[in-house]
Each structure stands twice: as structure tokens, then as C-alpha cells.
C-alpha atoms as a PDB file:
ATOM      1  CA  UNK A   1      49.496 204.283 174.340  1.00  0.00           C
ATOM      2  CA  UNK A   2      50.251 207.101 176.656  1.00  0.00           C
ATOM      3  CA  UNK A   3      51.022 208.268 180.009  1.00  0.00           C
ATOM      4  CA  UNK A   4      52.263 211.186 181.735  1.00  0.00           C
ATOM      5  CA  UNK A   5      53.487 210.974 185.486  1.00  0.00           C
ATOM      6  CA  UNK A   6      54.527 214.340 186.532  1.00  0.00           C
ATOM      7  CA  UNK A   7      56.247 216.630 183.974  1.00  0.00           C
ATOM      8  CA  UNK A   8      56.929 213.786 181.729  1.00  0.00           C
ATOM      9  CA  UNK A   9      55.362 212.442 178.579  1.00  0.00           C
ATOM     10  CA  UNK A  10      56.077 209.261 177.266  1.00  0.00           C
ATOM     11  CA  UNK A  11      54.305 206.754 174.749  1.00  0.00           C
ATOM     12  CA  UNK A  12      54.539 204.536 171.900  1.00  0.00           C
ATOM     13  CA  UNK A  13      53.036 204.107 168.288  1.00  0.00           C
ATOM     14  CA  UNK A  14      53.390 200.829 166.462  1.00  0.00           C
ATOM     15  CA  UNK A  15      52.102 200.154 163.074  1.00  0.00           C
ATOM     16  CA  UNK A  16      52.885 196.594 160.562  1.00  0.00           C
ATOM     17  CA  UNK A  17      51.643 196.605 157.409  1.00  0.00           C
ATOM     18  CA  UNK A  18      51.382 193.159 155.673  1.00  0.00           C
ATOM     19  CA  UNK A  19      49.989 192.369 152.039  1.00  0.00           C
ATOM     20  CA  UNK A  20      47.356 189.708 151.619  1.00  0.00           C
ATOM     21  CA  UNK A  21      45.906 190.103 148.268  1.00  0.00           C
ATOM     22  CA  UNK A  22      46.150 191.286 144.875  1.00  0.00           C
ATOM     23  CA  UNK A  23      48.814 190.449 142.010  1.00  0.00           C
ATOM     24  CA  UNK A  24      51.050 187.966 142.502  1.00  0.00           C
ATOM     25  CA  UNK A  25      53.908 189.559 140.525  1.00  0.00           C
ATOM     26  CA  UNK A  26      54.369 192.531 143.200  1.00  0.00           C
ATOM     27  CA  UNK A  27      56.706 191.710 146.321  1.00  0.00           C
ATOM     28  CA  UNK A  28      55.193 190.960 149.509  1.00  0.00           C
ATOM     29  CA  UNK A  29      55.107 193.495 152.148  1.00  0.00           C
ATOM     30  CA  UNK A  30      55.827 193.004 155.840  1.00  0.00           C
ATOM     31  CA  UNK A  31      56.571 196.091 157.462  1.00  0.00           C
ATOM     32  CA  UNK A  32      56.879 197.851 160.701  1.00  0.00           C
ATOM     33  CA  UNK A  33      56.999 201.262 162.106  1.00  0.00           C
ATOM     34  CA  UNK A  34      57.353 202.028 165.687  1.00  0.00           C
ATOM     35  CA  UNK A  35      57.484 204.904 167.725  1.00  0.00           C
ATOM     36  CA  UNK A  36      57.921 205.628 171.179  1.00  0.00           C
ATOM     37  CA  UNK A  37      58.218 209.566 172.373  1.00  0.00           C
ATOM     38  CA  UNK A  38      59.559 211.027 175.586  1.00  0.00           C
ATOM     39  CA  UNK A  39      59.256 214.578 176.586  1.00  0.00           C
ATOM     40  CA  UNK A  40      60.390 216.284 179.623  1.00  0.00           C
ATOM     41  CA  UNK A  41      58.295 219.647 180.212  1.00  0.00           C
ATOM     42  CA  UNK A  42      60.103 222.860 181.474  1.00  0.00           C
ATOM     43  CA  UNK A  43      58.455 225.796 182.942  1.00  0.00           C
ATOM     44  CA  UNK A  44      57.087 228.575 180.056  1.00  0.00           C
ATOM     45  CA  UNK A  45      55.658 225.828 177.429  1.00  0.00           C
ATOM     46  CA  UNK A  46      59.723 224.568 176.883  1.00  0.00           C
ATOM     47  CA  UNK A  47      60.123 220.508 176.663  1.00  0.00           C
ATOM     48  CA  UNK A  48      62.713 218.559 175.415  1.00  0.00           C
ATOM     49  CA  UNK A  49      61.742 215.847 173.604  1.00  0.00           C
ATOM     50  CA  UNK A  50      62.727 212.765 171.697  1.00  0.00           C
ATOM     51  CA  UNK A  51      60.876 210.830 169.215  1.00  0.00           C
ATOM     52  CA  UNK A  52      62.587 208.885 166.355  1.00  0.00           C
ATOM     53  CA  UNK A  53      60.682 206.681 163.817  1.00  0.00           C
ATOM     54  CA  UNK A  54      62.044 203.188 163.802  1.00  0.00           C
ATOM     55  CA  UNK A  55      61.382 200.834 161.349  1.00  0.00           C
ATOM     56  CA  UNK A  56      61.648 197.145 160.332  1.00  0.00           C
ATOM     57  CA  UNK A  57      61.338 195.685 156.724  1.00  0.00           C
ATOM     58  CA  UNK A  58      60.760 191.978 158.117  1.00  0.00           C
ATOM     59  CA  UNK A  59      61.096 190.259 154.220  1.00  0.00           C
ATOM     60  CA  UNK A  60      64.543 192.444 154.244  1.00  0.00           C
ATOM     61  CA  UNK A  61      67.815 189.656 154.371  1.00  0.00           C
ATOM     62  CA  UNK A  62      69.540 189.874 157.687  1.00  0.00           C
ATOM     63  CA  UNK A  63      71.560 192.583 158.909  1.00  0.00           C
ATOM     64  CA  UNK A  64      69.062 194.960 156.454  1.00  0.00           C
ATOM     65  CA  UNK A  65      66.095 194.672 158.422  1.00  0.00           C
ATOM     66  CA  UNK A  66      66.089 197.549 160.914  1.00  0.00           C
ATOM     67  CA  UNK A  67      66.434 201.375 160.612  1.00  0.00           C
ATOM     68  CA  UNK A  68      67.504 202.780 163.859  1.00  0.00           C
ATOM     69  CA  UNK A  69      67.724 206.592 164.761  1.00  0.00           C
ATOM     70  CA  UNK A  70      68.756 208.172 167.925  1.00  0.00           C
ATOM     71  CA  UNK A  71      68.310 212.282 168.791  1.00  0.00           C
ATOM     72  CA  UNK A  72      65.830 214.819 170.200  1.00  0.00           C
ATOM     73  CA  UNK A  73      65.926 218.503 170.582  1.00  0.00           C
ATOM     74  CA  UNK A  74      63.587 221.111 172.423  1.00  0.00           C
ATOM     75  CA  UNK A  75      60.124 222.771 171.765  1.00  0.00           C
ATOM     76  CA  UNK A  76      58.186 225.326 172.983  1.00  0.00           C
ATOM     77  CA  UNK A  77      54.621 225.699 172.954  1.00  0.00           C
ATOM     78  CA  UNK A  78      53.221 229.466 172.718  1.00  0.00           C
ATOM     79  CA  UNK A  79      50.415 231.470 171.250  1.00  0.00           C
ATOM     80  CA  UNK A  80      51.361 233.726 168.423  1.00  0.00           C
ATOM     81  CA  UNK A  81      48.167 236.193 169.028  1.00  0.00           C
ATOM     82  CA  UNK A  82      45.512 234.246 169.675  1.00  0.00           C
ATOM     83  CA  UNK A  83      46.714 231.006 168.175  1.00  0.00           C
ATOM     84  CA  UNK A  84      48.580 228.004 169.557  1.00  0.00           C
ATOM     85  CA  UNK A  85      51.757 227.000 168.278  1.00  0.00           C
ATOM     86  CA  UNK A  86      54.345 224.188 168.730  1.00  0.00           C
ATOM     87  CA  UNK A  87      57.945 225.389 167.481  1.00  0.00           C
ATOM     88  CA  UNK A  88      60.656 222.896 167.884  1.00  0.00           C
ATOM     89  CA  UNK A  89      64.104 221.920 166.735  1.00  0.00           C
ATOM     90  CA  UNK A  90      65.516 218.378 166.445  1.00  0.00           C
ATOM     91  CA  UNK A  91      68.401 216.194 165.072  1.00  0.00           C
ATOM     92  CA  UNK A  92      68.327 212.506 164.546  1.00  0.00           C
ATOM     93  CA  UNK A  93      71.052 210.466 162.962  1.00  0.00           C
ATOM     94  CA  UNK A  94      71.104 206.737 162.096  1.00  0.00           C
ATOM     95  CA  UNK A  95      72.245 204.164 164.412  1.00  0.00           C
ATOM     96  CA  UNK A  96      71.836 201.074 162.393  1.00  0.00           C
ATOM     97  CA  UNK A  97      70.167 201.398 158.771  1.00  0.00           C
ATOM     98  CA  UNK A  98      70.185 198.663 155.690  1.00  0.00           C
ATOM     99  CA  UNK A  99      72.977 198.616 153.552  1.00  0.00           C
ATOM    100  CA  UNK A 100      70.832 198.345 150.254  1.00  0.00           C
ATOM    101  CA  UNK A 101      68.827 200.770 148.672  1.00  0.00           C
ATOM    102  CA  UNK A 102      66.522 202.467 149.333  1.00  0.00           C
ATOM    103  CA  UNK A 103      67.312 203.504 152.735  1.00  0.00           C
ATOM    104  CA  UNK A 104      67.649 206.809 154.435  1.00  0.00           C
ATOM    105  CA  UNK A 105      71.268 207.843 155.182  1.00  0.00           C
END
């Protein structure tokens, strides 16, 4: 879902995946991604922008479920000849993240 009032963009993307077959002996999955985006457009194809993957490992034991990063950066979208490009730069840094392995630090 999308929508774009004036010089903004904004949306959000949610996935959950969830096992319901196959071999018994492999762990059961439950598992969420979601991502919302928000970009401001400047004038000469610059935006700022901010879109961080969250995600949620529902069988995870409390307090491990949720990986939570925060950031953005800015863009630019030009033509290098006769071809469009999208250059951008961005930072994002964990907010909340599981304390077991694996997890992204």
C-alpha cells in the first residue's frame, strides 16, 4: 500500500511466513517482515528517505521477538546518459534486536 500527497511518499510492506507441512523434526516457522517507507522529495530528483526492515520471529521467547531499526539518508534520482539511476546513501542502526543468535547487530 501506497500513497503520495504532495511531495511525499509513504507506504508499507508486510509479509508472515508460517510453516504448515513437511517434516516434523524441523522447527516451526512464524515470521514477519514489515516495512513502511517515507520519502520527502526535493527539487532536482533529491529525496530523503527512510525505510528500515522490521521484523518479528513470533515462536522467538519474549523480549527476542522483534528486530527494530531506525535511520534514513538521501537519494537522488538522475540519468547517467540516457539511463535512469537511483543513487542513495543510508544508515540504520538497531533499536531493539534479540539477544540470541542469530541476529543482526
Amino acid at each position: 500500500m501506497a500513497v503520495q500527497p504532495e511531495k511525499w511518499t509513504l507506504g508499507v510492506l508486510v509479509n508472515n511466513l508460517w510453516s504448515v507441512a513437511g517434516s516434523g523434526s524441523r522447527p516451526d516457522v512464524n515470521s514477519m517482515t514489515l516495512q513502511y517507507f517515507i520519502n520527502y522529495n526535493l527539487k532536482k530528483g533529491y529525496y530523503l528517505t527512510s525505510a528500515p526492515i522490521n521484523s518479528a520471529n513470533w515462536n522467538a521467547p519474549s523480549g527476542n521477538v522483534w528486530v527494530v531499526p531506525v535511520g534514513g539518508g538521501i537519494g537522488r534520482i538522475m540519468r547517467l546518459g540516457f539511463q535512469p539511476v537511483n543513487i542513495s546513501v543510508q544508515a540504520y542502526g538497531n533499536t531493539r534486536r534479540p539477544d540470541t543468535l542469530p541476529s543482526p547487530t
